[in-house]
Protein backbone atom coordinates (compact mmCIF):
# COMPACT_ATOMS: atom_id res chain seq x y z
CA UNK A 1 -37.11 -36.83 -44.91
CA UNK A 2 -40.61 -35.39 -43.88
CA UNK A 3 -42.12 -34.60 -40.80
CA UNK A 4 -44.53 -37.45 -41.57
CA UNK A 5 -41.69 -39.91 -41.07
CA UNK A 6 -41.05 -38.60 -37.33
CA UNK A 7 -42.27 -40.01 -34.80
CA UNK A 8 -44.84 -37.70 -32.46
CA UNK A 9 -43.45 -39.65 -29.13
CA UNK A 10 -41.14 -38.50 -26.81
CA UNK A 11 -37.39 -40.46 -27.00
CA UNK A 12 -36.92 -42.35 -23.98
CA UNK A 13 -33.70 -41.08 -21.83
CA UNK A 14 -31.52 -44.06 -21.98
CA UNK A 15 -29.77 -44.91 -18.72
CA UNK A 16 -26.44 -46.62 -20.46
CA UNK A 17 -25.16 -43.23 -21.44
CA UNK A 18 -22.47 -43.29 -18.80
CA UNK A 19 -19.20 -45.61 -19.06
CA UNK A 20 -19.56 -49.39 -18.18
CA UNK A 21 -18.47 -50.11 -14.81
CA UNK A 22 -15.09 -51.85 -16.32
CA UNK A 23 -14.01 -48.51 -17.64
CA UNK A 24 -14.43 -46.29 -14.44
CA UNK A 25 -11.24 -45.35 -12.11
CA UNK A 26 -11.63 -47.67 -9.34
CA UNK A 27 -10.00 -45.36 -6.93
CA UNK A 28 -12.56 -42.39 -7.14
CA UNK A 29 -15.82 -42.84 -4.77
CA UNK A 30 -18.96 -43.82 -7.63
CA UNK A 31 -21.35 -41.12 -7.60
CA UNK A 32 -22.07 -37.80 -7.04
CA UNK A 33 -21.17 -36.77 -3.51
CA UNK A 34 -23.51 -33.38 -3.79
CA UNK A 35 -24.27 -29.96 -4.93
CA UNK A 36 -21.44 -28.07 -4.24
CA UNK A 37 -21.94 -25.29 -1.54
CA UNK A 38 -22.41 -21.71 -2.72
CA UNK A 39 -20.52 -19.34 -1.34
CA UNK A 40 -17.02 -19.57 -0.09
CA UNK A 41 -16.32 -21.80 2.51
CA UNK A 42 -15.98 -20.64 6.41
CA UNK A 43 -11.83 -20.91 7.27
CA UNK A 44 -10.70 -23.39 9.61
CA UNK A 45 -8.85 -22.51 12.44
CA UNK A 46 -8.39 -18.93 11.54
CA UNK A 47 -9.39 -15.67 13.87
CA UNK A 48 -11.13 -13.02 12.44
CA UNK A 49 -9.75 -9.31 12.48
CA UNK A 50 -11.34 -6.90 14.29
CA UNK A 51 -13.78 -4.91 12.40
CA UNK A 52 -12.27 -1.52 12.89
CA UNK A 53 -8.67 -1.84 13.48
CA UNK A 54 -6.40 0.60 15.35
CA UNK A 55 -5.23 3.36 13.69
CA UNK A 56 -1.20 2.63 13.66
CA UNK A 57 0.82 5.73 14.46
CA UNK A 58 2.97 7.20 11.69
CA UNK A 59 3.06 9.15 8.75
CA UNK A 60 -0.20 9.00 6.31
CA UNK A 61 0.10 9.76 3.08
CA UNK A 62 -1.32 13.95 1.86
CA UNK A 63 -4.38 13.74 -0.62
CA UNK A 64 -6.20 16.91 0.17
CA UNK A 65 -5.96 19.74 -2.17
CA UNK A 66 -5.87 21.92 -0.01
CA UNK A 67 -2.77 20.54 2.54
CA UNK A 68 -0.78 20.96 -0.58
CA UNK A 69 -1.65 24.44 -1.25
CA UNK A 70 -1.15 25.03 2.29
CA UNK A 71 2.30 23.48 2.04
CA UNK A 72 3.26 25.31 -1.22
CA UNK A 73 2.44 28.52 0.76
CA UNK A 74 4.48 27.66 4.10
CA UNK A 75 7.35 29.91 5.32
CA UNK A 76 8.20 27.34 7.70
CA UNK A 77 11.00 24.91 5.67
CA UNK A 78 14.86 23.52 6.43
CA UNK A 79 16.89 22.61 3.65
CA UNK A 80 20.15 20.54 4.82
CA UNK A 81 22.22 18.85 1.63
CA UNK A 82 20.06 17.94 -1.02
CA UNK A 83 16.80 17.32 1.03
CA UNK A 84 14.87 20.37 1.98
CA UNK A 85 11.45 19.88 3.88
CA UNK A 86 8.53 22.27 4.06
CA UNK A 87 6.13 21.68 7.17
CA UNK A 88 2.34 23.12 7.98
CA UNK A 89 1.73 22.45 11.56
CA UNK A 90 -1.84 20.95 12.50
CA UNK A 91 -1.91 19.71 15.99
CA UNK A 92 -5.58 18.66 15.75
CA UNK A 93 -4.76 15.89 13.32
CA UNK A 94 -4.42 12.90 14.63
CA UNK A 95 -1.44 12.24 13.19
CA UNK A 96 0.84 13.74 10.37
CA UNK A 97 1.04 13.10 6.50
CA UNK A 98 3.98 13.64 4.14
CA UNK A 99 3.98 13.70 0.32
CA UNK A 100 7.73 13.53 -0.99
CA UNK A 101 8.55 15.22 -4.45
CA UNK A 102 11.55 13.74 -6.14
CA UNK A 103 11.79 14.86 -9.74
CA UNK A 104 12.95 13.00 -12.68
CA UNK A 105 17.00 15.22 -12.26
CA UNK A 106 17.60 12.41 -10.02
CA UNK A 107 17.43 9.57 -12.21
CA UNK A 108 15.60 6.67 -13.38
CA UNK A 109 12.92 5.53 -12.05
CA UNK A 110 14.29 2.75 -10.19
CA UNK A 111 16.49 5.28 -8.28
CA UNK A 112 13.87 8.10 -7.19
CA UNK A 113 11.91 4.91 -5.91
CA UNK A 114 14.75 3.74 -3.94
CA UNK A 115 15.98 7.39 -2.99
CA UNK A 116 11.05 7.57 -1.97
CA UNK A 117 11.39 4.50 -0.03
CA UNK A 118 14.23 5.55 2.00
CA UNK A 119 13.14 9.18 3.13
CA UNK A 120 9.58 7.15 3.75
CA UNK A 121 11.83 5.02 6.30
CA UNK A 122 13.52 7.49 8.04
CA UNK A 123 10.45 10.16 8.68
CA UNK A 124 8.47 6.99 9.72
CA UNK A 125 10.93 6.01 12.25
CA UNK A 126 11.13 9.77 13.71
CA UNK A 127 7.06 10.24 13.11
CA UNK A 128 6.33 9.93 17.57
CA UNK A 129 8.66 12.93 18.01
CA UNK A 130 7.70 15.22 15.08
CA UNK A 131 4.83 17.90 15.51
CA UNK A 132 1.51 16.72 14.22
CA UNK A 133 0.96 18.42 10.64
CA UNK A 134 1.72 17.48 7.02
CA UNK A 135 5.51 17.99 5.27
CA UNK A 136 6.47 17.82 1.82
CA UNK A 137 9.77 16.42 1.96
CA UNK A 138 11.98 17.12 -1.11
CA UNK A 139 15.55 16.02 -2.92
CA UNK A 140 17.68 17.60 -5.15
CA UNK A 141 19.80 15.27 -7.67
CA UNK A 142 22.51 14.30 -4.96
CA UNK A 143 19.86 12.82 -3.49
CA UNK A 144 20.78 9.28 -4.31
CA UNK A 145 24.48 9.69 -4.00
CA UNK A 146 24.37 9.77 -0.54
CA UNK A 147 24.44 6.85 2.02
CA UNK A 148 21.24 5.92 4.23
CA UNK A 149 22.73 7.41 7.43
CA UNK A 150 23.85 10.55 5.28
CA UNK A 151 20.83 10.95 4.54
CA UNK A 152 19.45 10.25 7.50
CA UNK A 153 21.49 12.92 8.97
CA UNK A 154 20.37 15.44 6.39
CA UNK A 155 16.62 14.80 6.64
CA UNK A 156 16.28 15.10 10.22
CA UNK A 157 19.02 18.16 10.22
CA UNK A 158 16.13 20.00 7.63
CA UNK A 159 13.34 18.60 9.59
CA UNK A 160 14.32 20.35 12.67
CA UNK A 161 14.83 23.81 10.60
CA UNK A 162 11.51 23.63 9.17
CA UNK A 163 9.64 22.78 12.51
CA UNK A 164 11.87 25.48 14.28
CA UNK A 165 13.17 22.62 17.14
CA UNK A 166 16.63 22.74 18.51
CA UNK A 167 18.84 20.22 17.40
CA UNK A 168 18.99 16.95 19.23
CA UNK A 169 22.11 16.70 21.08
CA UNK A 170 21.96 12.82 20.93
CA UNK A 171 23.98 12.31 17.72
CA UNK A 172 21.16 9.78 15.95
């Protein structure tokens, strides 16, 4: 074939290109409906959050550098069991942050996240009546051997050593 066979005019766009009407799902509108919208769609019936929402009270997490040096420096710890607790006091902070160190003597992973999530729990539930400052909270291998309310007892037994408070007289 040469380029003198071809023809110089444009092809017409043939409007039969879509399916005869016999072949199309009756149950579908015909047509295009519309450009679909850009962007995502505005939610129905949902309230927005507040822009700045209130800092919860708690326990943060510690990320500064320095808090940790300052915490590997402290004189001020409690050790009850297998959980010993070293604490820097800040009372400008608006509130505290913990860092837990449970070492690989304890077991598998699965365990020293169980044994993390549980001293997480209990120095979150005592975080309103603990002094404002950062603690590094810390297990020994019997960690995991003992029962949540043993350990409870234990944690807030070193807790109270390293922040120099008397013992609660309460029995929690």
């Amino acid at each position: 074939m040469d380029e003198a066979d071809l023809s110089t005019q444009r092809a017409q766009a043939r409007q039969d290109a879509r399916f005869p009407q016999a072949d199309v799902d009756q149950g579908r509108p015909g047509g295009h409906s519309g450009a679909p919208g850009e962007g995502t769609p505005a939610p129905v019936g949902v309230t927005h959050a507040p822009v700045d929402p209130p800092r919860r009270p708690g326990i943060g997490p510690v990320r500064s550098r320095s808090t940790f040096a300052d915490l590997r420096r402290s004189t001020a710890k409690g050790r009850s069991g297998p959980v010993s607790v070293s604490f820097v006091d800040h009372p400008d902070w608006d509130r505290s942050q913990a860092a837990y160190a449970v070492n690989r003597k304890v077991g598998n992973a699965v365990r020293r996240n169980l044994l993390r999530r549980r001293m997480r729990a209990i120095i979150s539930g005592q975080a309103d009546t603990l002094p404002t400052g950062a603690y590094v909270v810390h297990s020994g291998p019997d960690g995991p051997t003992l029962h949540f309310d043993e350990l409870k007892v234990a944690m807030s037994q070193a807790l109270e050593k390293a922040t120099n408070r008397t013992p609660s007289r309460t029995g929690r």
